[in-house]
C-alpha atoms as a PDB file:
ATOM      1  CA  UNK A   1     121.348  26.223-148.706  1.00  0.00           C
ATOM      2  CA  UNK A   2     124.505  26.123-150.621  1.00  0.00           C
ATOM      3  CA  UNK A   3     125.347  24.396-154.116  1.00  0.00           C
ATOM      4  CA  UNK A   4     127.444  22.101-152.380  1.00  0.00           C
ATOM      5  CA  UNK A   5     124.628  21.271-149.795  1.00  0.00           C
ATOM      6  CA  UNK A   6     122.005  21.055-153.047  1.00  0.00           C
ATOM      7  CA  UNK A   7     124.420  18.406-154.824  1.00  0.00           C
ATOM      8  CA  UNK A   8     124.958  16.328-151.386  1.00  0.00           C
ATOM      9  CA  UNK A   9     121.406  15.956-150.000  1.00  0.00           C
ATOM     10  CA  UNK A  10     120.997  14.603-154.276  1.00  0.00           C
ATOM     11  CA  UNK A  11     123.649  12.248-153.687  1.00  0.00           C
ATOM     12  CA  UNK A  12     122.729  10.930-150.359  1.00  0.00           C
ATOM     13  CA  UNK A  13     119.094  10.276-151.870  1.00  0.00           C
ATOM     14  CA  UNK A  14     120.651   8.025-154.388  1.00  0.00           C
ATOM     15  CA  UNK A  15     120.622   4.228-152.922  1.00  0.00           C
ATOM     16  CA  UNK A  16     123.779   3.264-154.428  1.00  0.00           C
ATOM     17  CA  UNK A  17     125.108   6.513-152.514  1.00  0.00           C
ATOM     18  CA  UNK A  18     123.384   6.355-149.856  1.00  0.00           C
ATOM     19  CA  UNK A  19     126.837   5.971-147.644  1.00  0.00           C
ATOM     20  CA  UNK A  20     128.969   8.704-149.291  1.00  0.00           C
ATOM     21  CA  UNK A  21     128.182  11.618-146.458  1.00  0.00           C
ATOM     22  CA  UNK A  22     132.062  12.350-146.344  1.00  0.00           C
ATOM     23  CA  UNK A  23     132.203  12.389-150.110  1.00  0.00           C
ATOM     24  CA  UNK A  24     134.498  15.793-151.307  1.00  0.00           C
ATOM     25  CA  UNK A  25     131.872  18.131-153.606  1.00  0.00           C
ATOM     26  CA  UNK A  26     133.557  20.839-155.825  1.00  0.00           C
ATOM     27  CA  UNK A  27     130.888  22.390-158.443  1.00  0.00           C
ATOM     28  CA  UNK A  28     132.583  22.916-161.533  1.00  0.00           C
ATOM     29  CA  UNK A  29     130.103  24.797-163.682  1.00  0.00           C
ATOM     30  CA  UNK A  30     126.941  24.291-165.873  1.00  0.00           C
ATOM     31  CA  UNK A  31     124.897  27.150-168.282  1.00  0.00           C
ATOM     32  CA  UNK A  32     121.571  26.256-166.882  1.00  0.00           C
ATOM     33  CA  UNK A  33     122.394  23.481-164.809  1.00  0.00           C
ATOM     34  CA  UNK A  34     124.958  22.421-162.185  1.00  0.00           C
ATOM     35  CA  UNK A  35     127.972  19.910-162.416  1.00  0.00           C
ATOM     36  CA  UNK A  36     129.868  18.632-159.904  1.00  0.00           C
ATOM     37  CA  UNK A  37     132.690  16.563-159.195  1.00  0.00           C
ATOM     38  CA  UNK A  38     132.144  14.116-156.390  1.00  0.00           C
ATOM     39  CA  UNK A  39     134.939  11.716-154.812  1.00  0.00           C
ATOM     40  CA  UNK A  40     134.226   9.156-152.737  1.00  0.00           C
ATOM     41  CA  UNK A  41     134.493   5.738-152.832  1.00  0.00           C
ATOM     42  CA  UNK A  42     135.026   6.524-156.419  1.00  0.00           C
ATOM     43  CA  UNK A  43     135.213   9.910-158.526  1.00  0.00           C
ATOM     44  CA  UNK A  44     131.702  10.745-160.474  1.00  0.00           C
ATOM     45  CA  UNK A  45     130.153  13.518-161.974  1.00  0.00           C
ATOM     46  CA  UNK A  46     127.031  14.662-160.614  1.00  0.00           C
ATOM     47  CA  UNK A  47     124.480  16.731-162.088  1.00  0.00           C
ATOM     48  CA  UNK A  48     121.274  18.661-160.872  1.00  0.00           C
ATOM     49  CA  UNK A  49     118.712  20.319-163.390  1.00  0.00           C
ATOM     50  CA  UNK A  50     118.435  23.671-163.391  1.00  0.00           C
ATOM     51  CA  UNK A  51     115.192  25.678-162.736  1.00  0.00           C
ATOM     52  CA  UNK A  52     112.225  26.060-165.425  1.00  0.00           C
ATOM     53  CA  UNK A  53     114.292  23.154-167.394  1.00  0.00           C
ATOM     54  CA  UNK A  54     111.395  20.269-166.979  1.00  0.00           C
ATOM     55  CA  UNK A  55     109.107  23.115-169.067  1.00  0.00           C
ATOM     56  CA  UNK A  56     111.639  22.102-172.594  1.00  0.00           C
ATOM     57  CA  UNK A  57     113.479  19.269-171.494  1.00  0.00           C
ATOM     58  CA  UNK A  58     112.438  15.605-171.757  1.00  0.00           C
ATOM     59  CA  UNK A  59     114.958  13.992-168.792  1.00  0.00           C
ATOM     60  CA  UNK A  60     113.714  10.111-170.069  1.00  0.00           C
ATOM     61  CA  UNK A  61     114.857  10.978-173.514  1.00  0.00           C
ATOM     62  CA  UNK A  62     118.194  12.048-172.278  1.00  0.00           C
ATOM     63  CA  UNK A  63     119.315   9.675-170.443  1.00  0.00           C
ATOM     64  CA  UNK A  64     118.196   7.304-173.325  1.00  0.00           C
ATOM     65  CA  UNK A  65     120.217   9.212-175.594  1.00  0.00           C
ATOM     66  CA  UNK A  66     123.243   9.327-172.995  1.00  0.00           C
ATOM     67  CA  UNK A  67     123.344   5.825-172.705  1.00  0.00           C
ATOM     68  CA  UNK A  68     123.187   5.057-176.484  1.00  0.00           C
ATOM     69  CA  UNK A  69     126.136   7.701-176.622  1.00  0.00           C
ATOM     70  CA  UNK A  70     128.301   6.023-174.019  1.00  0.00           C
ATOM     71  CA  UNK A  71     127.895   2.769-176.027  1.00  0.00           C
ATOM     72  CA  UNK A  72     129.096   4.524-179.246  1.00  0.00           C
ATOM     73  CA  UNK A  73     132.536   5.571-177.336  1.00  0.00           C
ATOM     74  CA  UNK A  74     131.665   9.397-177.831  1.00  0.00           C
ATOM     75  CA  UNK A  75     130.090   9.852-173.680  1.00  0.00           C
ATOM     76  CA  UNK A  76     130.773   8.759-170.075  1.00  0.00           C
ATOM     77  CA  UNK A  77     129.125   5.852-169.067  1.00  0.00           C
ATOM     78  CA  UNK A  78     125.879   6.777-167.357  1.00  0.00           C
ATOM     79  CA  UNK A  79     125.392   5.351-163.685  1.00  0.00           C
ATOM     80  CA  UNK A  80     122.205   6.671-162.518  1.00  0.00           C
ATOM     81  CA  UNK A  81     119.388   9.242-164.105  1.00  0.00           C
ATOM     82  CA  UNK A  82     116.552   9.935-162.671  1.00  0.00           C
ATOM     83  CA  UNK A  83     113.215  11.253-165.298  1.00  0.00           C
ATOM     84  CA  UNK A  84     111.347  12.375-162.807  1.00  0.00           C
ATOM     85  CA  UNK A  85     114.155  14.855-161.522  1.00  0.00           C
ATOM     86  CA  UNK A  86     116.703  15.048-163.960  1.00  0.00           C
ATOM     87  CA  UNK A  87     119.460  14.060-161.445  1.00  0.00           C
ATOM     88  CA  UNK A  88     122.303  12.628-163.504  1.00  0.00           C
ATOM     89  CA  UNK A  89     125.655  10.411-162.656  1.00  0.00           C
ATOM     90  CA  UNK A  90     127.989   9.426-164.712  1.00  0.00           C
ATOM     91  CA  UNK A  91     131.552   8.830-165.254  1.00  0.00           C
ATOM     92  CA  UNK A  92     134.325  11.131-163.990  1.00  0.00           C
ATOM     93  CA  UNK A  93     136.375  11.656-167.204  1.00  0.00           C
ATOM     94  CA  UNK A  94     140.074  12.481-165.770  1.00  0.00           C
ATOM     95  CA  UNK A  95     142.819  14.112-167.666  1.00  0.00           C
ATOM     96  CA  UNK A  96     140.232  15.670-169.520  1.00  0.00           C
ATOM     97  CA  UNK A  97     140.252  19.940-170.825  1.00  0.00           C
ATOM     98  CA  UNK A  98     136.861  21.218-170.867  1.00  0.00           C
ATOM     99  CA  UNK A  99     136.492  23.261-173.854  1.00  0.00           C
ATOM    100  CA  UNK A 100     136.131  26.677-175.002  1.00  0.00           C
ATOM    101  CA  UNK A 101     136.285  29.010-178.331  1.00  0.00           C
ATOM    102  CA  UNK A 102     139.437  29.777-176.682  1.00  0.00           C
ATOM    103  CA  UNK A 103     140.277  26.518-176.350  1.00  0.00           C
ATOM    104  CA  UNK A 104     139.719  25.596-179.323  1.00  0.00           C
ATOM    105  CA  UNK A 105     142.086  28.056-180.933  1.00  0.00           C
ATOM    106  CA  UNK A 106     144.634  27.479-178.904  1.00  0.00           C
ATOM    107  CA  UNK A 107     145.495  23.500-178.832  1.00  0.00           C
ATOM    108  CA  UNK A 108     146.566  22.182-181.463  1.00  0.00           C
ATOM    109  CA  UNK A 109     144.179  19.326-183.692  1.00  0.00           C
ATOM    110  CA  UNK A 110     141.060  20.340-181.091  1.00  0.00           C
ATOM    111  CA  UNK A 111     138.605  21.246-184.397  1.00  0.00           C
ATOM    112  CA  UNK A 112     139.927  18.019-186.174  1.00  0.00           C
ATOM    113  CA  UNK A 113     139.195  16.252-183.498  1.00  0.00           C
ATOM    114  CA  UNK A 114     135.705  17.408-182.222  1.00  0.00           C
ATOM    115  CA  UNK A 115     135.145  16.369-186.399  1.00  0.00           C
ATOM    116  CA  UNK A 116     136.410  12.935-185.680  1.00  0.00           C
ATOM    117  CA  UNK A 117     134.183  12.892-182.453  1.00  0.00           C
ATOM    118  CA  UNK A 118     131.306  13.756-184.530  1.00  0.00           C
ATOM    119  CA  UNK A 119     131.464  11.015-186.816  1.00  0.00           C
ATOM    120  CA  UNK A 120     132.064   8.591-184.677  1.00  0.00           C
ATOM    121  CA  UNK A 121     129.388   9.219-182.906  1.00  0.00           C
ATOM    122  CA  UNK A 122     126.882   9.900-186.258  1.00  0.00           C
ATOM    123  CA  UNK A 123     127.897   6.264-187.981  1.00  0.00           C
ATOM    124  CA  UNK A 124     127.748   4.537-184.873  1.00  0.00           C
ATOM    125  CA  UNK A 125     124.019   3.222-185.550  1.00  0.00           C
ATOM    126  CA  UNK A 126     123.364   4.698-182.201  1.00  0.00           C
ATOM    127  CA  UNK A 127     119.119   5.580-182.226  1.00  0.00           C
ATOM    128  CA  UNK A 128     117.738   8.443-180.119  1.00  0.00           C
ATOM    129  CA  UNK A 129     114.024   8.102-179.109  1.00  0.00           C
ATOM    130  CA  UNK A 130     114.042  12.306-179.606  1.00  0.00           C
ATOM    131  CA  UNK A 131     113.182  13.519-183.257  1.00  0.00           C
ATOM    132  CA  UNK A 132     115.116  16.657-183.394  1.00  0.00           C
ATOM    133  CA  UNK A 133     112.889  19.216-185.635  1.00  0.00           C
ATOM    134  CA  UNK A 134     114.239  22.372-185.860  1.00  0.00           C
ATOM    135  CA  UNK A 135     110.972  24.234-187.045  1.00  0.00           C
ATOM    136  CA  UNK A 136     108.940  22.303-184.859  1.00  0.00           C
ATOM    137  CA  UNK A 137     110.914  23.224-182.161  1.00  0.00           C
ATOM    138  CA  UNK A 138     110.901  26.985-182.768  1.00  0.00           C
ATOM    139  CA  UNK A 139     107.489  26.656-183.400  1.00  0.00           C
ATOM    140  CA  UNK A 140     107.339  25.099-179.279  1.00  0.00           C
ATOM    141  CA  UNK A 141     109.391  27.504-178.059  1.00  0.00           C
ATOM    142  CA  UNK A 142     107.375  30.457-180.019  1.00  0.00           C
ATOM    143  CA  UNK A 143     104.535  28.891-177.982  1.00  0.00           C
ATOM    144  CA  UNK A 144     106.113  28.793-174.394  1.00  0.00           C
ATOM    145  CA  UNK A 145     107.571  32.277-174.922  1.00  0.00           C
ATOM    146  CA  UNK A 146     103.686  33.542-175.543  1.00  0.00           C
ATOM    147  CA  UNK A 147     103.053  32.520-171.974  1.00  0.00           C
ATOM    148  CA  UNK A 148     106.030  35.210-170.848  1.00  0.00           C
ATOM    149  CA  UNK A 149     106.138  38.852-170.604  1.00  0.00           C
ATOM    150  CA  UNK A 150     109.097  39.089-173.032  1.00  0.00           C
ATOM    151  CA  UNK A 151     109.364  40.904-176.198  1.00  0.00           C
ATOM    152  CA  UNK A 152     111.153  39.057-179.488  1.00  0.00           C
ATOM    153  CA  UNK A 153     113.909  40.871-181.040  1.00  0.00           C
ATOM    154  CA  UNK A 154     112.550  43.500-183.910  1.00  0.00           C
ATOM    155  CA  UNK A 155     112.668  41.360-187.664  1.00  0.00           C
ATOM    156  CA  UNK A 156     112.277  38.192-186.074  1.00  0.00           C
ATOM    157  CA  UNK A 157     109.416  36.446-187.758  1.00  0.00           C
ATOM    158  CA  UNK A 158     110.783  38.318-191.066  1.00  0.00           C
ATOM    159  CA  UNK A 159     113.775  36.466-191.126  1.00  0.00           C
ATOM    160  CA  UNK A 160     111.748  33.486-190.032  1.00  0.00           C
ATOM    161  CA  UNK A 161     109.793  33.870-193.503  1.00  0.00           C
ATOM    162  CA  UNK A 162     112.409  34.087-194.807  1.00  0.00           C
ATOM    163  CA  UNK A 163     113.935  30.578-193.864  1.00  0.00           C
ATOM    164  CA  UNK A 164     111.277  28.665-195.600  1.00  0.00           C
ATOM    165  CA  UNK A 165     113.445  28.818-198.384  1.00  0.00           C
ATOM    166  CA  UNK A 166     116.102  27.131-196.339  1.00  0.00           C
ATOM    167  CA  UNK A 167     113.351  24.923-195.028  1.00  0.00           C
ATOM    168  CA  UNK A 168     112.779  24.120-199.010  1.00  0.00           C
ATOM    169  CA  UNK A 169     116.389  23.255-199.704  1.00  0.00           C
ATOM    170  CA  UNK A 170     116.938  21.136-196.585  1.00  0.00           C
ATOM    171  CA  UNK A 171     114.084  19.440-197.523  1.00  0.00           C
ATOM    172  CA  UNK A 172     114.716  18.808-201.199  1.00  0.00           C
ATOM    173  CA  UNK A 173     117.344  16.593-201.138  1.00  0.00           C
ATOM    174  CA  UNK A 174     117.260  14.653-196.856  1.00  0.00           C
ATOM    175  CA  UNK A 175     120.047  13.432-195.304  1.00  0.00           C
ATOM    176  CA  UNK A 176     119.646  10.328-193.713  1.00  0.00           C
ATOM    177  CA  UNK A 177     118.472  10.713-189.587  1.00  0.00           C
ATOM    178  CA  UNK A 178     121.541   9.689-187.666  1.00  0.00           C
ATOM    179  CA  UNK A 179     121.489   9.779-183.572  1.00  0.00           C
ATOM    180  CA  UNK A 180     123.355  13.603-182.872  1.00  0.00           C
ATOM    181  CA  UNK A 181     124.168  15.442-179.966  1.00  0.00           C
ATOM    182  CA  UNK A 182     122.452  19.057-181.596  1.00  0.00           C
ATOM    183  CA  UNK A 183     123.860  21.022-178.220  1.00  0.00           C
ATOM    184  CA  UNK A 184     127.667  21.415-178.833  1.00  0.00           C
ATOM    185  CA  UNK A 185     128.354  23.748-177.126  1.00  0.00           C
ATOM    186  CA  UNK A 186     132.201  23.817-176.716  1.00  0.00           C
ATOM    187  CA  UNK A 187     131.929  22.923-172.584  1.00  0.00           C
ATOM    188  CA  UNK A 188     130.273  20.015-173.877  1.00  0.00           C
ATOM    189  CA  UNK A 189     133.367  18.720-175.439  1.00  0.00           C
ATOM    190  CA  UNK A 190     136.208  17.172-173.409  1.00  0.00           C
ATOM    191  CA  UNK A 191     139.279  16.940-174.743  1.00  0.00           C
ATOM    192  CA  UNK A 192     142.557  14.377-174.024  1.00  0.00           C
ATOM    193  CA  UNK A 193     144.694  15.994-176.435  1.00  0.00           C
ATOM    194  CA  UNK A 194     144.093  12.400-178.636  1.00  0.00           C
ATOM    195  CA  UNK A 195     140.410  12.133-178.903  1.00  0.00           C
ATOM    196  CA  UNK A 196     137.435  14.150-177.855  1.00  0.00           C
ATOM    197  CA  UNK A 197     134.820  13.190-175.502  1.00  0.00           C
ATOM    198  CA  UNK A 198     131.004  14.663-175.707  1.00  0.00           C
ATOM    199  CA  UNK A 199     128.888  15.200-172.660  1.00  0.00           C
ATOM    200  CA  UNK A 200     125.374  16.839-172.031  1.00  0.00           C
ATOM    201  CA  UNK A 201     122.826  15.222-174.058  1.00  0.00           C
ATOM    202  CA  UNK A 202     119.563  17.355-173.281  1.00  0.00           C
ATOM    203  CA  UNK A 203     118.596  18.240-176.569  1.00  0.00           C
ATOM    204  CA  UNK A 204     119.896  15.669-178.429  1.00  0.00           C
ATOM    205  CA  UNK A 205     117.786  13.659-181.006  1.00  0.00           C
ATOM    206  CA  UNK A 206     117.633  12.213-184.449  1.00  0.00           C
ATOM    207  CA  UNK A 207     119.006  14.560-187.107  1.00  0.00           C
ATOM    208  CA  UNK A 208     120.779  15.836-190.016  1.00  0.00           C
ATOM    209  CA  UNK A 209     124.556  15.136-188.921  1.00  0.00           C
ATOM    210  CA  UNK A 210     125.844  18.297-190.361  1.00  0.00           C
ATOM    211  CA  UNK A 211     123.727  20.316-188.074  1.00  0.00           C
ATOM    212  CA  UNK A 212     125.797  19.166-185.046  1.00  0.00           C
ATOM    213  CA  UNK A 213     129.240  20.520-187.262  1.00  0.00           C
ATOM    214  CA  UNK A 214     127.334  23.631-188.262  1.00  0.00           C
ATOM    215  CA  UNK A 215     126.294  24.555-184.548  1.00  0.00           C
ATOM    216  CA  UNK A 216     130.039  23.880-183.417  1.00  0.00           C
ATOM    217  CA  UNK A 217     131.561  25.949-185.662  1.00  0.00           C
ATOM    218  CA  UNK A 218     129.136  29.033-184.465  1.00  0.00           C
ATOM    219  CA  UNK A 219     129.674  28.198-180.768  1.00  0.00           C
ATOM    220  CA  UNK A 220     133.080  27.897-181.064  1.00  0.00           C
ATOM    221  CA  UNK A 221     133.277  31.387-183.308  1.00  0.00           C
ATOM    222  CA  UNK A 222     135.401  28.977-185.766  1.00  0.00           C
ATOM    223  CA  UNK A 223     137.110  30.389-188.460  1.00  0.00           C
ATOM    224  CA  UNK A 224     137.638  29.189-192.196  1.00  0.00           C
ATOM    225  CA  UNK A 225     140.884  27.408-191.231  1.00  0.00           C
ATOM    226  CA  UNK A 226     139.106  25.740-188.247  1.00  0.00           C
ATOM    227  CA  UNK A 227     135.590  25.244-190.299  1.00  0.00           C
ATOM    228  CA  UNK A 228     138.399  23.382-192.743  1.00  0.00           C
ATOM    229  CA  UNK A 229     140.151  21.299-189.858  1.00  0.00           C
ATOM    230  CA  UNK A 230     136.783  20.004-188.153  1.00  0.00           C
ATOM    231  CA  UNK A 231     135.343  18.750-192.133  1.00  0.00           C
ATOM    232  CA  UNK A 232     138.444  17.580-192.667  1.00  0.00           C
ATOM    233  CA  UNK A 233     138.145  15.256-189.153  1.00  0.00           C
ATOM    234  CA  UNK A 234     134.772  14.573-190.215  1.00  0.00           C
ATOM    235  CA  UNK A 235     134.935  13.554-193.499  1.00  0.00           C
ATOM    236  CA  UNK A 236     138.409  12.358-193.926  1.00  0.00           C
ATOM    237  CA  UNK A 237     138.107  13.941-197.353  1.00  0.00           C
ATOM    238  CA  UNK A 238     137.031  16.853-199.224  1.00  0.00           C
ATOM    239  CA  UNK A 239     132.898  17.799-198.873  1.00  0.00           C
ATOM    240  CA  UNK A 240     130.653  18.053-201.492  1.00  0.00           C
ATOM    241  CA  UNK A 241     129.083  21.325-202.232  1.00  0.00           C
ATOM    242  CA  UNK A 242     125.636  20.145-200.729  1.00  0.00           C
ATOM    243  CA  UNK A 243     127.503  19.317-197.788  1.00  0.00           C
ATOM    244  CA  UNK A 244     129.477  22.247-196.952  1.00  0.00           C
ATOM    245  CA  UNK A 245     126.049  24.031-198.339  1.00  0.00           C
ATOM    246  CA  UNK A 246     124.447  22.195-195.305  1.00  0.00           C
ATOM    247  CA  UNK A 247     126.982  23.463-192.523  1.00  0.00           C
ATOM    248  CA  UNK A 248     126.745  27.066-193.360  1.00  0.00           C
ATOM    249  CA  UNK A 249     123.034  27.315-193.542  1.00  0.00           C
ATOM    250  CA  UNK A 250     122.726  25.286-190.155  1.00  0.00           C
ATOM    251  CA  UNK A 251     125.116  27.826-188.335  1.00  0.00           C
ATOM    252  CA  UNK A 252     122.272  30.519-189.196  1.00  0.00           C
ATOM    253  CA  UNK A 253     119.131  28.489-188.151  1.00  0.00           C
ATOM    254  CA  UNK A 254     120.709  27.181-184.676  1.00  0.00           C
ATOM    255  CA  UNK A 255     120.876  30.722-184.279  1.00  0.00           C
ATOM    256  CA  UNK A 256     117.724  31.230-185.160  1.00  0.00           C
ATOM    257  CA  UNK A 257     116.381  28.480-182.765  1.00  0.00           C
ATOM    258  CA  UNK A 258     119.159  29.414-179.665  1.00  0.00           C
ATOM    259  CA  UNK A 259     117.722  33.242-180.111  1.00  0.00           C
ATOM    260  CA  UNK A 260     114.199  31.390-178.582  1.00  0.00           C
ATOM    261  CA  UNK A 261     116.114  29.331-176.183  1.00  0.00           C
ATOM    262  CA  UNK A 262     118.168  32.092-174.879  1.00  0.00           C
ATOM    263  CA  UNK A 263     114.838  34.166-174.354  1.00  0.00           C
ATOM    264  CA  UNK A 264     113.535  31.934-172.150  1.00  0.00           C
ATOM    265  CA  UNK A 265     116.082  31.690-169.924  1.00  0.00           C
ATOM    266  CA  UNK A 266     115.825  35.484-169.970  1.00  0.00           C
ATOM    267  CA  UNK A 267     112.026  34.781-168.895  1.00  0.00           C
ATOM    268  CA  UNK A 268     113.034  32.238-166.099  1.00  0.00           C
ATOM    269  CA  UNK A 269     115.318  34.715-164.728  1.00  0.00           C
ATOM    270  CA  UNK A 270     118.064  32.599-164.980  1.00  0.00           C
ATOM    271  CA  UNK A 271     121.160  34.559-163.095  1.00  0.00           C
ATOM    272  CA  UNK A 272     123.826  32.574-165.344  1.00  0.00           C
ATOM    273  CA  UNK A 273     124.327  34.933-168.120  1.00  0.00           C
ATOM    274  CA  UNK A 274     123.194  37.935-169.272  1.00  0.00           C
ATOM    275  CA  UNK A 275     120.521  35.657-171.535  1.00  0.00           C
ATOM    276  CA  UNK A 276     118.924  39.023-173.058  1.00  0.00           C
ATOM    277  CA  UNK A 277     122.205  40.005-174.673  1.00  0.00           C
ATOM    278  CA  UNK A 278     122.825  36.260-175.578  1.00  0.00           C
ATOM    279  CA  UNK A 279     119.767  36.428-177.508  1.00  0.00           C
ATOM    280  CA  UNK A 280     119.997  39.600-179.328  1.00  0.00           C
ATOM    281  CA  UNK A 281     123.604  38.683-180.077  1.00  0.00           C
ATOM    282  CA  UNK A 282     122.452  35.290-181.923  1.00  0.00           C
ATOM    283  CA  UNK A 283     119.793  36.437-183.469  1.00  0.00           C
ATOM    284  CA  UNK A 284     121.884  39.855-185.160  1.00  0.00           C
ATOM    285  CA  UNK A 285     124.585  37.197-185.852  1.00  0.00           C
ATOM    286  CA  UNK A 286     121.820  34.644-187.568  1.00  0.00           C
ATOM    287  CA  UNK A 287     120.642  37.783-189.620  1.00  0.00           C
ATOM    288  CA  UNK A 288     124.080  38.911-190.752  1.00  0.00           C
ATOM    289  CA  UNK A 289     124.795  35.411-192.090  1.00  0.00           C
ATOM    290  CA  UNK A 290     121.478  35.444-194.300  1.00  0.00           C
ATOM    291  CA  UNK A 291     122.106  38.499-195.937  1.00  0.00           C
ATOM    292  CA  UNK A 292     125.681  37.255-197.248  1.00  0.00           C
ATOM    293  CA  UNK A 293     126.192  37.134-200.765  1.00  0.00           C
ATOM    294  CA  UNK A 294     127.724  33.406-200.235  1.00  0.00           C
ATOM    295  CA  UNK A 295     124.222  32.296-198.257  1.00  0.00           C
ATOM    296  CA  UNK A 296     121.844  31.898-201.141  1.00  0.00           C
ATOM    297  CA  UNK A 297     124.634  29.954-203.142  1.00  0.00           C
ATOM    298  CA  UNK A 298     124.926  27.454-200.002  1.00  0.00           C
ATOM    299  CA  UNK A 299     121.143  27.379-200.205  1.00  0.00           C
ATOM    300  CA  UNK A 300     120.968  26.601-203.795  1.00  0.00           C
ATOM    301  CA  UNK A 301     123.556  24.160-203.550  1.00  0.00           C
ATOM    302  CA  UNK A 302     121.587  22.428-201.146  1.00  0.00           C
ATOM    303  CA  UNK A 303     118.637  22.269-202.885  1.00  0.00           C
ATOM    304  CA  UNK A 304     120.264  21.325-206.213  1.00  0.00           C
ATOM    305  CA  UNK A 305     121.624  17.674-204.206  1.00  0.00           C
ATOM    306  CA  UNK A 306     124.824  15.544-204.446  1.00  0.00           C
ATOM    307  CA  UNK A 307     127.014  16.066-207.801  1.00  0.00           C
END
């Protein structure tokens, strides 16, 4: 059975589109999952979970989260989720450019923007039922991976000692929790060319705001102008040392934590990317960035607070 067929017999199960049989399908994409466009008596986005995701993935929590997102302006509004099989409906955003590191560099305002996104979404009093903990959640993963026959690359629980002193410094001086997306991934930003929309809210949870800035910049292979541009849209002024402290060291730890993720999707044998190589790549990237001269200063500056 085709994608196509997958996403129809979904929709047809749904009451409210029960009657769309002659509805128009097109799959447009999806890491672990898959999206589609559907039109029929309307235009909606449709999306199916993808296999082994129910082992990591809390579906109730996400469509919480979506929901509380869509009512901050930041997400599509959601139309029908389903827990129990992570079938999803929302909103067909139109005139819309999924993005892309590419993307990114190459229209004008898009880092700005995704900072403007960010903090819209982060001050909108929006709450998540998800904590988002990243050692907690390494510390899961660690635990699902010991049920696989997969190896972890060579020096990782090294440089995991070694990030208790990032652990420390995050620690020392807490941002206040504020509802964040934690998954941007630049295909989960949508972009008008005015404002930026964010979609995909699997792993989202309470957090640290500048962990959501900190991840972007990595996925998007940002550079100091565009790390500059997206503070700039989020803070509408110049950052504080602890602040800017606090995006650097989170672009090494959600490397640290995507190294696990990507390893599992190596496990589930999950055909969408060469998830081995992803792995290895984040994690030598992650390692790189902690033995910079610059790291410890961001982590001291951390530690040492607001001045």
């Amino acid at each position: 059975m085709s994608d196509i067929d997958d996403a129809r017999r979904a929709l047809l199960a749904i009451p409210a589109y029960g009657g769309w049989e002659g509805a128009a399908i097109t799959r447009l994409g999806g890491l672990t999952n898959r999206v589609f466009r559907v039109a029929g008596a309307g235009v909606l986005c449709l999306r199916l979970p993808g296999k082994g995701t129910e082992e990591y993935i809390n579906r109730a929590n996400e469509a919480q989260a979506a929901r509380e997102a869509a009512r901050a302006g930041v997400s599509p509004e959601v139309l029908f989720a389903d827990p129990a099989s992570g079938v999803l409906v929302t909103a067909f955003l139109d005139g819309v450019e999924t993005m892309s590191p590419a993307m990114f560099r190459a229209r004008s305002g898009a880092p700005r923007r995704a900072g403007e996104a960010f903090r819209r979404l982060h001050r909108s009093g929006a709450r998540f039922d998800f904590r988002f903990e990243l050692f907690a959640m390494i510390d899961d993963y660690l635990r699902l991976l010991s049920t696989r026959t997969v190896d972890l690359p060579e020096g990782y629980h090294d440089v995991l000692g070694e990030a208790e002193t990032v652990r420390a410094a995050l620690a020392a001086h807490p941002l206040p929790l504020v509802a964040c997306h934690c998954d941007p991934l630049c295909e989960n930003l949508l972009d008008t060319g005015e404002r930026m929309w964010i979609v995909d809210w699997e792993y989202s949870g309470m957090n640290d705001p500048m962990w959501d800035l900190g991840d972007l910049s990595v996925e998007g292979g940002f550079d100091a102008g565009q790390d500059e541009e997206l503070l700039a849209g989020y803070f509408g002024t110049e950052p504080r040392h602890d602040e800017r402290g606090r995006m650097v060291i989170y672009k090494a730890m959600c490397d640290l934590l995507w190294t696990l993720w990507g390893l599992i999707q190596h496990a589930n044998g999950n055909p969408a990317d060469d998830f081995w190589a992803y792995a290895s790549n984040r994690f030598a990237r992650c390692r790189a960035l902690m033995a910079t001269p610059g790291f410890a200063g961001h982590v001291a500056a951390v530690a040492a607070g607001p001045y």
